[in-house]
Protein backbone atom coordinates (compact mmCIF):
# COMPACT_ATOMS: atom_id res chain seq x y z
CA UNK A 1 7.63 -27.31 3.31
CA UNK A 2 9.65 -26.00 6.33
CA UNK A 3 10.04 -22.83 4.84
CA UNK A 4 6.68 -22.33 4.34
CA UNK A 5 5.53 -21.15 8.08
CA UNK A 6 8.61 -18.99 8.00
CA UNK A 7 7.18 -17.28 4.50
CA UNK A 8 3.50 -17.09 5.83
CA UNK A 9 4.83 -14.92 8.96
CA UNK A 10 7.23 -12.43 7.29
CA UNK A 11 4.40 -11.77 4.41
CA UNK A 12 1.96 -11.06 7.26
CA UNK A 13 4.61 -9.09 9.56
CA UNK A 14 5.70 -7.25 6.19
CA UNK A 15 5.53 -2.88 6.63
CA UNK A 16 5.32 -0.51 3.79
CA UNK A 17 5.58 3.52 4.14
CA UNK A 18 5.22 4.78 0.42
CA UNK A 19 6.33 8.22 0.33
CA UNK A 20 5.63 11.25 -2.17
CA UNK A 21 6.27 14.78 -2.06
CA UNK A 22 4.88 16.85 -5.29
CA UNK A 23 5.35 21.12 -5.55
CA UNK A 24 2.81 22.94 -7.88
CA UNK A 25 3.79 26.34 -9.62
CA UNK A 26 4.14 28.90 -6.37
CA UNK A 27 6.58 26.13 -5.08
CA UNK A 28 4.18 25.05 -2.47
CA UNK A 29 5.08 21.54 -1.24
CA UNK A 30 2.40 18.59 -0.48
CA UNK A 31 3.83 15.00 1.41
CA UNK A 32 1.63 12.13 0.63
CA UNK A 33 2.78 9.32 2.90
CA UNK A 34 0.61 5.54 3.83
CA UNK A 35 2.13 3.54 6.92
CA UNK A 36 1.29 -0.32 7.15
CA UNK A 37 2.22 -3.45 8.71
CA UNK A 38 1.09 -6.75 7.71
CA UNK A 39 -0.71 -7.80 4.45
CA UNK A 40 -3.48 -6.07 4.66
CA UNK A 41 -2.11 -3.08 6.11
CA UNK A 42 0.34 -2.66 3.55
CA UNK A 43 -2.33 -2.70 1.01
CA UNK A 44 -4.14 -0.25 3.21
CA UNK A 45 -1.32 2.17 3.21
CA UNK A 46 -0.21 2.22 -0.68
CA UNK A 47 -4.35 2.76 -1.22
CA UNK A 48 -4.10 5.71 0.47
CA UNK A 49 -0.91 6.62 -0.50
CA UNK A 50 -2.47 6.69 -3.94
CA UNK A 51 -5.42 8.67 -2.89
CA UNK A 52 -3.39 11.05 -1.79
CA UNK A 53 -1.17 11.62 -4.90
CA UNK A 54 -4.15 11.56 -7.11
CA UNK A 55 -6.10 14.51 -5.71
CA UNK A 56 -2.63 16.38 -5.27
CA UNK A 57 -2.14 15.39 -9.04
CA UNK A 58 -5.62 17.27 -10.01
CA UNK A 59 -4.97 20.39 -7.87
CA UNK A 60 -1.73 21.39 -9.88
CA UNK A 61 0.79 19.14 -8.35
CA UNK A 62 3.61 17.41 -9.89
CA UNK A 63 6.30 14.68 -8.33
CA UNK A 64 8.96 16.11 -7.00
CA UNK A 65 10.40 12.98 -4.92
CA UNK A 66 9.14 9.40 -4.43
CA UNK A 67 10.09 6.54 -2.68
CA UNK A 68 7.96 3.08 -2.36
């Protein structure tokens, strides 16, 4: 039970920075990146993180790099 509190404040204190960069043909270079802190806003940022990859994805991108 004591570590409960402890487990409750790091999960909502938690960051995230998901980071992509994808190239297309030409070599032209496109950095996705979401930035979050907390639950929610961790969930925010890999959502648009996401976003981001997909529409590079359907304009001729590919991964080059990633990092979550």
């Amino acid at each position: 039970m004591r570590w409960l509190l402890p487990g409750v404040v790091l999960a909502l204190t938690g960051c995230a920075t998901p980071r992509t960069v994808l190239v297309n043909d030409p070599g032209e270079h496109v950095t996705c990146v979401g930035t979050g802190y907390g639950l929610f806003g961790s969930i925010s940022a890999q959502y648009e993180h996401d976003a981001c990859v997909d529409a590079a994805k359907q304009k001729g991108y590919r991964v080059e790099f990633e990092r979550h």
